[in-house]
N, C-alpha and C. Protein backbone atom coordinates (compact mmCIF):
# COMPACT_ATOMS: atom_id res chain seq x y z
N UNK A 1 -23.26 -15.55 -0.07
CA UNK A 1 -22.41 -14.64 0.71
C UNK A 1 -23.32 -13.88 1.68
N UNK A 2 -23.06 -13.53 2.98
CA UNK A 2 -23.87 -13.29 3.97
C UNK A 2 -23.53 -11.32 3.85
N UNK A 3 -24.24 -10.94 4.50
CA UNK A 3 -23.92 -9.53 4.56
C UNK A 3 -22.37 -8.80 5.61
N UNK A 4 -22.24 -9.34 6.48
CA UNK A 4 -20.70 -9.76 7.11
C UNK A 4 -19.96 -9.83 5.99
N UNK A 5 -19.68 -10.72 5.30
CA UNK A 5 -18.94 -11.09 4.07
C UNK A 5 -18.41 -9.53 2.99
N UNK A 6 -20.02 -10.04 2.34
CA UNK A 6 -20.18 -8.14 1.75
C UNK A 6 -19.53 -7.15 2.20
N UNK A 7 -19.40 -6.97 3.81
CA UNK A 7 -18.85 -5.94 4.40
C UNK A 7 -17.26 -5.62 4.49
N UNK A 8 -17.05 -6.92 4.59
CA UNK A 8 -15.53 -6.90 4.74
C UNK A 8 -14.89 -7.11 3.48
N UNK A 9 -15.36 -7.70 2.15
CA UNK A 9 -15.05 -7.24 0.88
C UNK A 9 -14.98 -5.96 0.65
N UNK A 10 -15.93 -4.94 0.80
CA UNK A 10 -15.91 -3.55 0.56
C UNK A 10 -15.05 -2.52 1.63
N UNK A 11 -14.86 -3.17 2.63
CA UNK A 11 -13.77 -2.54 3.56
C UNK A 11 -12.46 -2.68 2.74
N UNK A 12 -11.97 -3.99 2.71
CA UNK A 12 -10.57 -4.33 1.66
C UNK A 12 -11.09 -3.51 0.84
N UNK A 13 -11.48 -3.07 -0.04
CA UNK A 13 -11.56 -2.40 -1.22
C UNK A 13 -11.44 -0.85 -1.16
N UNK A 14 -12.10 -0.66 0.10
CA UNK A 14 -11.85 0.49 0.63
C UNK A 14 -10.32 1.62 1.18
N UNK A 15 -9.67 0.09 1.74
CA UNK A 15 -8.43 -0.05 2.25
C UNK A 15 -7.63 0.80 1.68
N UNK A 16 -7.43 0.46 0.29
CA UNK A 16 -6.61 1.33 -0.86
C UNK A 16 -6.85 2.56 -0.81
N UNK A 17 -7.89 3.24 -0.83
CA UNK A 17 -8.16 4.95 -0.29
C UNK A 17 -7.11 4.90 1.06
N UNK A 18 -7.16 4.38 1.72
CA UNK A 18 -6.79 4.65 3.05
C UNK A 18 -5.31 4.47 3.14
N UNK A 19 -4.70 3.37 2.61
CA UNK A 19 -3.52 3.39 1.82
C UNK A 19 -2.56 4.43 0.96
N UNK A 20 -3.54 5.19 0.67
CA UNK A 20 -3.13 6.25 -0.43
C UNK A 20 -3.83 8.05 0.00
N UNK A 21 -4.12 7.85 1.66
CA UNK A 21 -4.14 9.35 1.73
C UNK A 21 -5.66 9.85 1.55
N UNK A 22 -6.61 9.21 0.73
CA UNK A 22 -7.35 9.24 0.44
C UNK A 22 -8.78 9.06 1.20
N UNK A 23 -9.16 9.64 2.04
CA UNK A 23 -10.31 9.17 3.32
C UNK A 23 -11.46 9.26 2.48
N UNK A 24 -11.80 10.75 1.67
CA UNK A 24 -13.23 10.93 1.91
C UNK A 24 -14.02 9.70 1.12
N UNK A 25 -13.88 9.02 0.49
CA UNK A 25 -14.78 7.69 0.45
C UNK A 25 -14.92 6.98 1.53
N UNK A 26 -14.19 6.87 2.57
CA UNK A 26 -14.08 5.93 3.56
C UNK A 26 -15.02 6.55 4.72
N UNK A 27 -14.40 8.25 4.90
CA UNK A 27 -15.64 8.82 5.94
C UNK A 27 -16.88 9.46 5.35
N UNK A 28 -17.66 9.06 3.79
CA UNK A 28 -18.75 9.41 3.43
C UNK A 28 -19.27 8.38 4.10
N UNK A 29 -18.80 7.20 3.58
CA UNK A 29 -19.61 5.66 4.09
C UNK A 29 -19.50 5.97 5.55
N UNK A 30 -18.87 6.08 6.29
CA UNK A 30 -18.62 5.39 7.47
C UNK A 30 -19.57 6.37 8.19
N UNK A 31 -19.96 7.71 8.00
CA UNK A 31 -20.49 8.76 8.81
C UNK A 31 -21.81 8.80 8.02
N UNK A 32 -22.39 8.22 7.06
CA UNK A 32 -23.71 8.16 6.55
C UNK A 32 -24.90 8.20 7.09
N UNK A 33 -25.36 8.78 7.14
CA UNK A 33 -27.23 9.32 7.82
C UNK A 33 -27.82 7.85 7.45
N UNK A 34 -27.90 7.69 5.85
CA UNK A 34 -28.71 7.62 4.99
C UNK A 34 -27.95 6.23 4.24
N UNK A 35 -28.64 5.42 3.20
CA UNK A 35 -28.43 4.59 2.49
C UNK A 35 -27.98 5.30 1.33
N UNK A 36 -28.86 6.02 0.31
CA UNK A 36 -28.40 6.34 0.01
C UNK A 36 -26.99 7.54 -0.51
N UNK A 37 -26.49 8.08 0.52
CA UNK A 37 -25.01 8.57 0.84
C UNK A 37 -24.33 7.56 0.42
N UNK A 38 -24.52 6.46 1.58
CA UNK A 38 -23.58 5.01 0.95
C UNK A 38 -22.92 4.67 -0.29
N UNK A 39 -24.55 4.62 -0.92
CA UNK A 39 -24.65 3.85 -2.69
C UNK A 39 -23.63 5.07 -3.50
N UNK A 40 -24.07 6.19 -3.20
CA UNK A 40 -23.14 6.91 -3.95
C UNK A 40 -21.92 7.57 -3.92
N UNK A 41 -21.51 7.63 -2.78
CA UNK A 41 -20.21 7.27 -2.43
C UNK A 41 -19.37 6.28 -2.83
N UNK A 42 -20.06 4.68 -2.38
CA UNK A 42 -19.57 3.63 -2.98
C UNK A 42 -18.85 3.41 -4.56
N UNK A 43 -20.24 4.06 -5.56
CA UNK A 43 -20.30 3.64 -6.50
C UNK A 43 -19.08 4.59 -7.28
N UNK A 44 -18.91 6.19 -6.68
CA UNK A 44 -17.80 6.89 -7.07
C UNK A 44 -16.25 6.33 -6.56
N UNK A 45 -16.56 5.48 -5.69
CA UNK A 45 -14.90 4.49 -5.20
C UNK A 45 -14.75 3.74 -6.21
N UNK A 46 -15.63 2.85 -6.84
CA UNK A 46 -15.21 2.08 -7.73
C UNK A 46 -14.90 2.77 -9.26
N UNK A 47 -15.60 3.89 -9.18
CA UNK A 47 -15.74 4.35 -10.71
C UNK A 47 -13.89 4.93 -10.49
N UNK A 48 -13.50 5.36 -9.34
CA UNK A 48 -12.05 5.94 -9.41
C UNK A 48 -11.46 4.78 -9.63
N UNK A 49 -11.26 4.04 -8.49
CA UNK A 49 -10.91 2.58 -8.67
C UNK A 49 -10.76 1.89 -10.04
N UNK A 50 -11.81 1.71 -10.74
CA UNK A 50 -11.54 1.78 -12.52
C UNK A 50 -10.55 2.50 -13.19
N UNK A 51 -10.87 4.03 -13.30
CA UNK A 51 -9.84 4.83 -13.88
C UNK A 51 -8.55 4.06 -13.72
N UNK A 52 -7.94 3.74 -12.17
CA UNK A 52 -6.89 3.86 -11.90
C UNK A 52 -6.06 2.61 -12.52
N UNK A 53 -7.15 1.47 -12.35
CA UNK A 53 -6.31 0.51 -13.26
C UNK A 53 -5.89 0.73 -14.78
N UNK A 54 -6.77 1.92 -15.50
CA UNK A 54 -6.10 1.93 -16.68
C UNK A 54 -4.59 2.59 -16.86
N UNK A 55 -4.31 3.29 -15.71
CA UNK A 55 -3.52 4.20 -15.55
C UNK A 55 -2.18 4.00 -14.74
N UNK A 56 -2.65 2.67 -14.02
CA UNK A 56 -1.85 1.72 -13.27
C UNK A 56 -0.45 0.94 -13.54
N UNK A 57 0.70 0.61 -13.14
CA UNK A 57 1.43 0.42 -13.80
C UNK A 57 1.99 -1.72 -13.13
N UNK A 58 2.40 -2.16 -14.04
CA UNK A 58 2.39 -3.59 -12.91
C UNK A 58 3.60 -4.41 -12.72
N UNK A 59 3.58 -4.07 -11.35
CA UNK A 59 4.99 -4.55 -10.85
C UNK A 59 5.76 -5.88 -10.97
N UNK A 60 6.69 -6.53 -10.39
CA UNK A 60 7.36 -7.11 -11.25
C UNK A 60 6.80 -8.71 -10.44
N UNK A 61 5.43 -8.40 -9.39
CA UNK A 61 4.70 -9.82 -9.25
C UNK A 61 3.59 -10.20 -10.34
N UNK A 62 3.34 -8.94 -10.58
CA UNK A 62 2.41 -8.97 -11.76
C UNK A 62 0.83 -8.15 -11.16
N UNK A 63 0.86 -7.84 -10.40
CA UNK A 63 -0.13 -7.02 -9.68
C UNK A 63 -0.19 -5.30 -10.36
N UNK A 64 -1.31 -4.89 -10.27
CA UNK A 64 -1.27 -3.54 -10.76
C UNK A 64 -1.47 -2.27 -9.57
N UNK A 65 -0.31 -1.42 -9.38
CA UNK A 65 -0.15 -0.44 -8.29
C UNK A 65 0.21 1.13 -8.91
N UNK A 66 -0.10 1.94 -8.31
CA UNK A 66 0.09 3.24 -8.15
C UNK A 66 0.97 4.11 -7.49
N UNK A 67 2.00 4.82 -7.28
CA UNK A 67 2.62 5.14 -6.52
C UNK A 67 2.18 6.33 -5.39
N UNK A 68 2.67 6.05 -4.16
CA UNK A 68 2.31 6.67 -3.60
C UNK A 68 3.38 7.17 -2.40
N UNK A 69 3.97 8.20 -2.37
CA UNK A 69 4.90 8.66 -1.23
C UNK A 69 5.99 7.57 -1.43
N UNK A 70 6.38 7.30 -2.24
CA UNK A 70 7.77 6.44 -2.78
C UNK A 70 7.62 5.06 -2.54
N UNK A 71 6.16 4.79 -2.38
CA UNK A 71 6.10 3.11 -2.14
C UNK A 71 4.93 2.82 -3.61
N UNK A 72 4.68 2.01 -3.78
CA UNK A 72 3.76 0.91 -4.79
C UNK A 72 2.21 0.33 -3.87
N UNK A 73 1.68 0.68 -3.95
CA UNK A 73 0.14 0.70 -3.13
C UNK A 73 -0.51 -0.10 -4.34
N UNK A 74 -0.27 -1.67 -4.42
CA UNK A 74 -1.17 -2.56 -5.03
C UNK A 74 -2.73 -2.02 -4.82
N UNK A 75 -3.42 -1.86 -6.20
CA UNK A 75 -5.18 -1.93 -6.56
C UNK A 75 -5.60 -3.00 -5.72
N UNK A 76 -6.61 -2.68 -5.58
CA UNK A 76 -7.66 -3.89 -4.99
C UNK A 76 -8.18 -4.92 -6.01
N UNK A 77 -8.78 -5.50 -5.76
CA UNK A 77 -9.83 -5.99 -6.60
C UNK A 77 -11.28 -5.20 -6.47
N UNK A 78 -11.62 -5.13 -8.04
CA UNK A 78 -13.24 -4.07 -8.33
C UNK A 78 -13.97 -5.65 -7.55
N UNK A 79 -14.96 -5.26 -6.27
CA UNK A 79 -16.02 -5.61 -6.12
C UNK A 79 -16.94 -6.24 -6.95
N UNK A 80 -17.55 -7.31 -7.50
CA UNK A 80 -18.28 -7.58 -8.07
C UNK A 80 -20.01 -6.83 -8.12
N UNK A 81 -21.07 -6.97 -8.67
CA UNK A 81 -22.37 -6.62 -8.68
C UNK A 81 -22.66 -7.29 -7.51
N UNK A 82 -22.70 -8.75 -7.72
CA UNK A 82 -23.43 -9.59 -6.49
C UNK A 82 -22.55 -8.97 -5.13
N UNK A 83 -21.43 -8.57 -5.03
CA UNK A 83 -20.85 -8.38 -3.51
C UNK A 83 -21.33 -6.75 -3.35
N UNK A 84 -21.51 -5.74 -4.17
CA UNK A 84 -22.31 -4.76 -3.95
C UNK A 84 -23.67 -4.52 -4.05
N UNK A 85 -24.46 -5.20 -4.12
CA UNK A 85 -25.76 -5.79 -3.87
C UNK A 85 -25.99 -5.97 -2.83
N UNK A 86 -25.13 -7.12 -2.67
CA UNK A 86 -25.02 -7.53 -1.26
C UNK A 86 -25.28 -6.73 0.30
N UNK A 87 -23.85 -5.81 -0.14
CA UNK A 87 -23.64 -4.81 0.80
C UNK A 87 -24.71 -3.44 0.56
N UNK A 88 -24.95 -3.10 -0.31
CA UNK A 88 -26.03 -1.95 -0.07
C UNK A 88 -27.57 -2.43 0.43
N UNK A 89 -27.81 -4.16 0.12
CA UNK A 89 -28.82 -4.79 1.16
C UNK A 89 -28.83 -4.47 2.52
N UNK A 90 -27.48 -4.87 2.76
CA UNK A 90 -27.13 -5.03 4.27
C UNK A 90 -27.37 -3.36 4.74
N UNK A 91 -26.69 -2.80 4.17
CA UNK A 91 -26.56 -1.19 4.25
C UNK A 91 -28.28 -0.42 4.50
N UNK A 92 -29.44 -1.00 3.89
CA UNK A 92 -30.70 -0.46 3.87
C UNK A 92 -30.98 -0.84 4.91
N UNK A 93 -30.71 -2.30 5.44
CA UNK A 93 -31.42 -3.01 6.28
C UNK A 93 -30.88 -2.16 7.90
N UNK A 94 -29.50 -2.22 7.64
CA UNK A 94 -29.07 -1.84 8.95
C UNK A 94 -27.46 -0.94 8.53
N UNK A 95 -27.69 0.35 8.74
CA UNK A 95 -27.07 1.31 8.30
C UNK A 95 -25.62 1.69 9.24
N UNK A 96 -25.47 0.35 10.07
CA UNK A 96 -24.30 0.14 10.73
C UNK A 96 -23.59 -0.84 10.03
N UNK A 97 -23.85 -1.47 9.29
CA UNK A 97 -23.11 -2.27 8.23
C UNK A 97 -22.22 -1.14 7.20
N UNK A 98 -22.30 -0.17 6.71
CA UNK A 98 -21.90 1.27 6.70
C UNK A 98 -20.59 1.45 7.42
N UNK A 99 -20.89 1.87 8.43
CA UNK A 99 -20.00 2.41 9.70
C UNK A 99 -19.00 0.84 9.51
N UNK A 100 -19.08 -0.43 9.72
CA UNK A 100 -18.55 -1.48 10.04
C UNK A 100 -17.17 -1.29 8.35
N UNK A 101 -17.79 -1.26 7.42
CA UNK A 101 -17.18 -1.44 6.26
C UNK A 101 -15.99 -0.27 6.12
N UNK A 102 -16.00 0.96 7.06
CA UNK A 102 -15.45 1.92 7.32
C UNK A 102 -14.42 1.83 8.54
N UNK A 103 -14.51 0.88 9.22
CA UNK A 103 -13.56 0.47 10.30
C UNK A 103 -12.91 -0.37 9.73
N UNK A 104 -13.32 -1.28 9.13
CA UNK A 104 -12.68 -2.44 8.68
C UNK A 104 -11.72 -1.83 7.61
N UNK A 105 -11.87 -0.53 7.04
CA UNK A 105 -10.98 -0.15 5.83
C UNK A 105 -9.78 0.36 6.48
N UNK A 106 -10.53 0.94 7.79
CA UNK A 106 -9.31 2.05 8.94
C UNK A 106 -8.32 1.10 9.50
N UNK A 107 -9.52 0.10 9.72
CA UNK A 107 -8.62 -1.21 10.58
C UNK A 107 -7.25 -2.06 10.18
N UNK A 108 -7.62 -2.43 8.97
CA UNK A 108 -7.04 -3.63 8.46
C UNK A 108 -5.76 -3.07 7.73
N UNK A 109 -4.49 -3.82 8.00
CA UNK A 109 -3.35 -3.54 7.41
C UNK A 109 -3.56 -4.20 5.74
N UNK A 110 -2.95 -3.41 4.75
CA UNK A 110 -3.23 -4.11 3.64
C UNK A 110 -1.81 -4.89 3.08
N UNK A 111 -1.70 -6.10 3.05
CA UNK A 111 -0.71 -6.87 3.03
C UNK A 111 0.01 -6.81 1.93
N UNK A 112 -0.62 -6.28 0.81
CA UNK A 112 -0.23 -6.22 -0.18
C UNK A 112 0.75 -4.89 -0.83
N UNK A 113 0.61 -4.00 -0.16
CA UNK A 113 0.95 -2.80 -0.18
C UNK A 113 2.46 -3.00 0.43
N UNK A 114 3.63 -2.29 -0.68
CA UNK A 114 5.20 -2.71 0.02
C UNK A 114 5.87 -1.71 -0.61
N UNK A 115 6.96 -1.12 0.31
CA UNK A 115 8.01 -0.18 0.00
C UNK A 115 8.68 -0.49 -1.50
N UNK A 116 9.35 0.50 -2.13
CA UNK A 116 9.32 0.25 -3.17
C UNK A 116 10.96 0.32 -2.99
């Protein structure tokens, strides 16, 4: 998986904050000085991201969502190690990979996400 790749996995993943009202994970990453800002930012998205699936309820495709403003905001999928590896590589190397993973979360409609 190339660092491009990485990036736009963690954007989708990101998406769901953005989906749900939720920025400041999206503008820690995206406005980051530093690498490490990134890593720990990141790593507190997923640790919520966790919680939420236990807490999650699953609709009648079989997907697990949260409610939000009277709609069902399908979870993401948790990122793997190797795809956050990946991306905090990319992230050291060139700290616009950062900023990119933060557009791509702003950017992208999440398809999965539907009125309830």
């Amino acid at each position: 998986m190339d660092w491009e790749e990485c990036t736009q996995e963690i954007g989708r993943m990101l998406r769901f904050f953005v989906d749900t009202g939720n920025f400041g994970y999206v503008d820690r990453i995206g406005n980051a000085l530093v690498p490490d800002i990134v890593e720990t930012a990141l790593m507190e998205a997923i640790r919520a991201l966790r919680s939420l699936y236990g807490s999650a309820r699953t609709d009648e495709r079989g997907f697990k969502c949260v409610e939000h403003d009277g709609r069902c905001v399908t979870l993401p999928p948790i990122p793997g190690k190797d795809v956050v590896t990946c991306f905090l590589e990319a992230v050291r190397a060139d700290i616009g990979y950062a900023r990119r993973a933060a557009i791509y979360a702003l950017a992208w409609h999440a398809p999965r996400s539907r009125e309830e």
